[in-house]
Protein backbone atom coordinates (compact mmCIF):
# COMPACT_ATOMS: atom_id res chain seq x y z
CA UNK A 1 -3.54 -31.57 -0.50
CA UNK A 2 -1.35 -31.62 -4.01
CA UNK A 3 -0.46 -28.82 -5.05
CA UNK A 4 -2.18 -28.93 -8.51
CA UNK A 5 -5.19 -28.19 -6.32
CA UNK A 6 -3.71 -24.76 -5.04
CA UNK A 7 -3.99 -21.43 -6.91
CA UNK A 8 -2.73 -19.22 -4.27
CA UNK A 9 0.33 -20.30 -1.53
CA UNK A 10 1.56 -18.04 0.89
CA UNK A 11 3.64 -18.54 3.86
CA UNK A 12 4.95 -16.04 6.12
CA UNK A 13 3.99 -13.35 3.75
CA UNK A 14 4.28 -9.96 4.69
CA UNK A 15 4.16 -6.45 3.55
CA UNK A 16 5.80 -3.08 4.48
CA UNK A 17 4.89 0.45 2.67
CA UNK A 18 7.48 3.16 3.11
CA UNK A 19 6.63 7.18 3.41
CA UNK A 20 10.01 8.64 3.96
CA UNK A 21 11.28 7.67 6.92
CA UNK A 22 7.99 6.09 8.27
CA UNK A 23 7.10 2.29 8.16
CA UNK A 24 4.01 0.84 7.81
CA UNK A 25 3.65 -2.70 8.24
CA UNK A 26 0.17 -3.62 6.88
CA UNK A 27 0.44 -7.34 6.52
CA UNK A 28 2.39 -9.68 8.86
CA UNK A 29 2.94 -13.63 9.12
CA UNK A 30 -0.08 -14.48 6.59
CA UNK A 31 -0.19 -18.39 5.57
CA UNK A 32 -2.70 -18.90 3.17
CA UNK A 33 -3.79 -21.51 0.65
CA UNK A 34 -6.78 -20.92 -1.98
CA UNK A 35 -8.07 -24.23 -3.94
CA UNK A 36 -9.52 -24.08 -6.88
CA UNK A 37 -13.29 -23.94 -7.47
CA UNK A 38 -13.51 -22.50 -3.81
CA UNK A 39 -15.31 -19.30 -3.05
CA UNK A 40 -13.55 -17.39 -0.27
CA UNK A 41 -14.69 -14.66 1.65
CA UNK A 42 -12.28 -12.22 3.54
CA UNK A 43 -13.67 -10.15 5.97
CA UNK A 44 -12.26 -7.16 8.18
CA UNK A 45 -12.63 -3.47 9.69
CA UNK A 46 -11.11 -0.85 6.98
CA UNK A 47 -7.64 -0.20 7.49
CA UNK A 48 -6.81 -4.11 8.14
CA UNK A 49 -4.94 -4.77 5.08
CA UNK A 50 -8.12 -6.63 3.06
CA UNK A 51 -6.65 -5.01 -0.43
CA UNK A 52 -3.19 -5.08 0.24
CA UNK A 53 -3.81 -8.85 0.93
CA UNK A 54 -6.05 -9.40 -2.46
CA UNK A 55 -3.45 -7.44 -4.70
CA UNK A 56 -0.48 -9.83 -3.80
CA UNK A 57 -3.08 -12.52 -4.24
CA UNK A 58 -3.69 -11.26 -7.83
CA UNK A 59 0.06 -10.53 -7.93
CA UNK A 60 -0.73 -6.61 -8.61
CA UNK A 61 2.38 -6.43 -5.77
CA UNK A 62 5.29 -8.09 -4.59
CA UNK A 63 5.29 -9.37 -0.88
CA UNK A 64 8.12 -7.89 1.19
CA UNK A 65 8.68 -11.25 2.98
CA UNK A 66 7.98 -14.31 2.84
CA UNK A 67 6.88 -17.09 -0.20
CA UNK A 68 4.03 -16.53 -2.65
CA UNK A 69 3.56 -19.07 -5.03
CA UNK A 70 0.74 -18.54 -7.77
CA UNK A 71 -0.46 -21.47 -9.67
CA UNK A 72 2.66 -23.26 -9.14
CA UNK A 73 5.48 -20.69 -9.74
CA UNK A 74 7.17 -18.79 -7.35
CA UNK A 75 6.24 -15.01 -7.27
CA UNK A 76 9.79 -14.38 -6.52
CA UNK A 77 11.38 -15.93 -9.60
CA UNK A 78 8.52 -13.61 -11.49
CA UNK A 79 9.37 -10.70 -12.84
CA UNK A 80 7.73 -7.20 -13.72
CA UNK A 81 6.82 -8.46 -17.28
CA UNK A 82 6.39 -11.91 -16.20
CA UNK A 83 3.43 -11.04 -13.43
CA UNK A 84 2.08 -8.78 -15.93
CA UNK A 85 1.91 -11.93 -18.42
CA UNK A 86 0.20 -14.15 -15.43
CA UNK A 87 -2.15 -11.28 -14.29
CA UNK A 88 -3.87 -11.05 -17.95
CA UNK A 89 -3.74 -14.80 -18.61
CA UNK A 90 -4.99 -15.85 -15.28
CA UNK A 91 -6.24 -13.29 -12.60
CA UNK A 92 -9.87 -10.88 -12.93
CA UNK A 93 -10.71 -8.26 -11.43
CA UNK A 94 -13.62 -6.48 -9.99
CA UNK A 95 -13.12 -3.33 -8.25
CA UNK A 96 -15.84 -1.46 -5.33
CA UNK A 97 -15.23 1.45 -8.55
CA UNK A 98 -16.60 0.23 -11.70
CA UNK A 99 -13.45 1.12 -13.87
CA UNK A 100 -15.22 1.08 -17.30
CA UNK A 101 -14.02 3.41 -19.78
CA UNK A 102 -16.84 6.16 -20.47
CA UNK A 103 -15.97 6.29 -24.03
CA UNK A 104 -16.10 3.24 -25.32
CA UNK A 105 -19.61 1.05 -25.36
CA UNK A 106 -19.70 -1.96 -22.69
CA UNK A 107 -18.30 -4.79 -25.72
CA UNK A 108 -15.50 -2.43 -26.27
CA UNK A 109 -14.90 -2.52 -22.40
CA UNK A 110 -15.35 -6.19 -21.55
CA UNK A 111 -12.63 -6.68 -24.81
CA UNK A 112 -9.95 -4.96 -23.09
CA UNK A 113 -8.07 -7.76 -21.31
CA UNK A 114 -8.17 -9.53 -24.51
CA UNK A 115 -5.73 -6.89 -26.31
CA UNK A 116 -2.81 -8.42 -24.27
CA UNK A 117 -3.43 -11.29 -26.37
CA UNK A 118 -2.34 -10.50 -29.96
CA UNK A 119 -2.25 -13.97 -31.37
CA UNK A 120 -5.70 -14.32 -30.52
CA UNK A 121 -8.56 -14.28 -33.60
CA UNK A 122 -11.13 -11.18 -33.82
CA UNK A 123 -13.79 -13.69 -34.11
CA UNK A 124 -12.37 -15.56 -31.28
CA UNK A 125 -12.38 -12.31 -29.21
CA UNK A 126 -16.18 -11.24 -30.12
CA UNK A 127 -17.57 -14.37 -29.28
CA UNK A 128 -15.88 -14.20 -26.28
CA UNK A 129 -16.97 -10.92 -25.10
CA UNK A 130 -20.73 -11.93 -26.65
CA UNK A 131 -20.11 -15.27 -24.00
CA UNK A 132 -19.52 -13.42 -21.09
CA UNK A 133 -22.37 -10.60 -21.58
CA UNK A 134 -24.66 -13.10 -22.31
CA UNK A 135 -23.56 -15.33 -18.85
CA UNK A 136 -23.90 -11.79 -16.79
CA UNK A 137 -26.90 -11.07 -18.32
CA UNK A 138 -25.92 -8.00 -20.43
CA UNK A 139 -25.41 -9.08 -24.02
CA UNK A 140 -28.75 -6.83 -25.27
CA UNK A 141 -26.42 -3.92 -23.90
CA UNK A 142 -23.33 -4.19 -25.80
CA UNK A 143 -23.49 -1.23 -27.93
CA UNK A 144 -24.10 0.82 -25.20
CA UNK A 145 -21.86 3.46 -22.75
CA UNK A 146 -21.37 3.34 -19.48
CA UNK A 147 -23.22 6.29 -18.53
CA UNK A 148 -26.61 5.03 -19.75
CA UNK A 149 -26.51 2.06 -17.28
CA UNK A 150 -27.30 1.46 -13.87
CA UNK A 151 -24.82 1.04 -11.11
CA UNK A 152 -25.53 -2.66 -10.79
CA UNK A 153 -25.90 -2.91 -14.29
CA UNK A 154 -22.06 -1.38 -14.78
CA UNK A 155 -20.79 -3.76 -12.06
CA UNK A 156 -22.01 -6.79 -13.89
CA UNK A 157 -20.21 -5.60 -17.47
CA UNK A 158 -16.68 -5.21 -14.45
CA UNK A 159 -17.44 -8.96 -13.78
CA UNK A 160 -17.62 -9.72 -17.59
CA UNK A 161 -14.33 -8.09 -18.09
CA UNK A 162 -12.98 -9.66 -15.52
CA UNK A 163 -14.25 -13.17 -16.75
CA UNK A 164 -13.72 -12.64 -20.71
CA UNK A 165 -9.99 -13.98 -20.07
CA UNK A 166 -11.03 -17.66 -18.81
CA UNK A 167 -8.62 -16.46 -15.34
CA UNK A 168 -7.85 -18.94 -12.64
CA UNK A 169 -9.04 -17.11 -10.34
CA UNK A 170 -11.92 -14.06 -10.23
CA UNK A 171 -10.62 -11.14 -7.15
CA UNK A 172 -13.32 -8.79 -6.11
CA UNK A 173 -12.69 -5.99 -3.78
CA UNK A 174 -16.03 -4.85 -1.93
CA UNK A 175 -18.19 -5.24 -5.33
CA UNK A 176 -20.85 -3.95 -3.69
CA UNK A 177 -19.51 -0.84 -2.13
CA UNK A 178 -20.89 1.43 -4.65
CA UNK A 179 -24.53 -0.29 -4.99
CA UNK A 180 -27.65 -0.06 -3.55
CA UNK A 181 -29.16 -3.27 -1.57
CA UNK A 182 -30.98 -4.79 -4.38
CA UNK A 183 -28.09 -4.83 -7.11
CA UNK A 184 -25.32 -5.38 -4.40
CA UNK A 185 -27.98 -8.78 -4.04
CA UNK A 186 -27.79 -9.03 -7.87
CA UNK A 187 -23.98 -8.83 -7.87
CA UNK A 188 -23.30 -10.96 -5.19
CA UNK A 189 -25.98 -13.70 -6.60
CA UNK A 190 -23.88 -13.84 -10.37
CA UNK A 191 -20.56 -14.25 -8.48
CA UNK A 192 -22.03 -17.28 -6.53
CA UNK A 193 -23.48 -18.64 -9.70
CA UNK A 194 -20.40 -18.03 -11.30
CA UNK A 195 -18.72 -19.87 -8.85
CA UNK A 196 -21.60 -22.76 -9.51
CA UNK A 197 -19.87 -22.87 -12.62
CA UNK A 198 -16.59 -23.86 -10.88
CA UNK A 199 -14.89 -20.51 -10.54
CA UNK A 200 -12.71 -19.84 -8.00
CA UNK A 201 -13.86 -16.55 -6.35
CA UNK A 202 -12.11 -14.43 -3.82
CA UNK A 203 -14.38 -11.38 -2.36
CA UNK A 204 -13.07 -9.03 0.29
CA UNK A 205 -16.82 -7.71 1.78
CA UNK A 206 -17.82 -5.19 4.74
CA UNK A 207 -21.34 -6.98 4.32
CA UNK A 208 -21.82 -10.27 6.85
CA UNK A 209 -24.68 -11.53 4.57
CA UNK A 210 -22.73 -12.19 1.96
CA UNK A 211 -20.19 -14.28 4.28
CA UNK A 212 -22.57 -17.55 3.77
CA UNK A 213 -21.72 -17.43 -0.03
CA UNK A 214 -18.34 -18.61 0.30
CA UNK A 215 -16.82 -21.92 0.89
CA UNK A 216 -15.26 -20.24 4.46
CA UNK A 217 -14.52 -16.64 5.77
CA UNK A 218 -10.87 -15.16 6.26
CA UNK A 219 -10.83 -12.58 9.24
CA UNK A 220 -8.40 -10.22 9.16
CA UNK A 221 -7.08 -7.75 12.13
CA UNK A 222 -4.09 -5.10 11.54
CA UNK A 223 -2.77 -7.15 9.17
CA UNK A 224 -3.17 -10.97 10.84
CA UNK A 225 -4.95 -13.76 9.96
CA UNK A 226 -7.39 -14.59 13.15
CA UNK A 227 -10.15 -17.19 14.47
CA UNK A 228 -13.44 -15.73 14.32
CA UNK A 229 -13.82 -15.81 17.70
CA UNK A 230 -10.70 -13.41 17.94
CA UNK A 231 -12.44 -11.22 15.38
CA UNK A 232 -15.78 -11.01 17.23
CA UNK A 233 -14.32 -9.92 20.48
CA UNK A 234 -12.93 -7.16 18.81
CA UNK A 235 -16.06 -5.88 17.24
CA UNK A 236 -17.73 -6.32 20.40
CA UNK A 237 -15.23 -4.00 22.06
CA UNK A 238 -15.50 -1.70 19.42
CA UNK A 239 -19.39 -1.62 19.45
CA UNK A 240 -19.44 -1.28 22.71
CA UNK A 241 -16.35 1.90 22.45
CA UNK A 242 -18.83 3.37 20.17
CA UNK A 243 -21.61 3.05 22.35
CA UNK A 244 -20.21 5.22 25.70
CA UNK A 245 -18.88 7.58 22.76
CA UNK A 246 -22.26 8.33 21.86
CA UNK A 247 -23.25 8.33 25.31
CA UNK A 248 -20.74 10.86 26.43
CA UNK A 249 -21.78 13.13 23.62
CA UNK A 250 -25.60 13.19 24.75
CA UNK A 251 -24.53 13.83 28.70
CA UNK A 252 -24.59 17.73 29.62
């Protein structure tokens, strides 16, 4: 595959937290390539290092091994001003919290990425921000606060924000953790027609309907990349750990 196609590289990545003297290796060996215009789904029990592996993807971190390469330059030869450059020009995000700003209305909100861009024209900007409300399907909100929409309704002015700066690549980190069924459905449905549109979408997602959205599924275990058939085992055992749990508790 060239590598014009590629967004995302990684190979061997990996990624160690230190608390004192303790060690926590959360990610380990991870070999990854995202194409552009693909929708990928990453899937795994809490704790499994789903966000850790989506924040070096939007290069929010650094890894502590390995080789990350993001649209064709080498996270390592990147520094802290030169990921924050990429990261506004080139990566959105959506967050499982909303992150909008309770006092300013929902155009003031979505136009916040843009302020990283000086050079660019106020009437640039506002048609911009009107674009992307309109594609979410919130432009007759835009002089309103966050607190006067719904949860689904906040979620889809996150995805505007995270679109209004044309990135390479749209991250969303269980986007439907806060929602009920019926706007998580809503949210899910704009980020496949968004990627209709030829977006490349990574969503991390406890949900298995959503899973036949994407292009293909990542499965994640403490920190590995695995087969399904790896990853089902383990839920299996786990359902089944769960179930003689529940059984002890109702014996005398």
């Amino acid at each position: 595959m060239p590598p014009d196609d590629l967004i995302v590289q990684m190979r061997g990545v990996g990624k160690l937290f230190r608390t004192g003297a303790v060690a926590n290796q959360v990610l380990s060996g991870i070999d990854l390539d995202v194409r552009r215009g693909e929708f990928l789904c990453i899937a795994g029990p809490s704790g499994c290092g789903k966000t850790t592996l989506l924040s070096l993807m939007g290069l929010l971190d650094t890894p502590s091994c390995g080789e990350l390469v993001f649209d064709g330059r080498c996270g390592s030869d990147l520094g802290p001003r030169d990921r924050a450059r990429m990261r506004n020009a080139s990566v959105g995000f959506v967050f499982q919290a909303f992150n909008l700003i309770g006092d300013l209305t929902v155009a003031e909100n979505v136009a916040l990425p843009l302020s990283g861009r000086p050079g660019m024209p106020r009437r640039e900007q506002r048609a911009r921000v009107e674009h992307v409300l309109a594609s979410v399907g919130m432009a007759h909100r835009m002089a309103h606060y966050p607190s006067q929409l719904s949860g689904g309704q906040q979620q889809r002015v996150a995805v505007a924000r995270a679109l209004v700066g044309e990135p390479a690549i749209l991250l969303a980190d269980e986007p439907t953790g806060n929602l009920d069924v019926r706007h998580g459905d809503m949210v899910m449905s704009l980020l496949s027609h968004l990627h209709g549109e030829g977006h490349t979408v990574c969503v991390v997602s406890h949900d298995e309907r959503f899973r036949s959205l994407g292009d293909r599924t990542l499965y994640l275990l403490d920190g590995r990349i695995v087969d399904e058939s790896s990853f089902r085992d383990v839920q299996r055992e786990q359902a089944c750990g769960l179930d003689v749990a529940h059984l002890h508790e109702l014996l005398p």
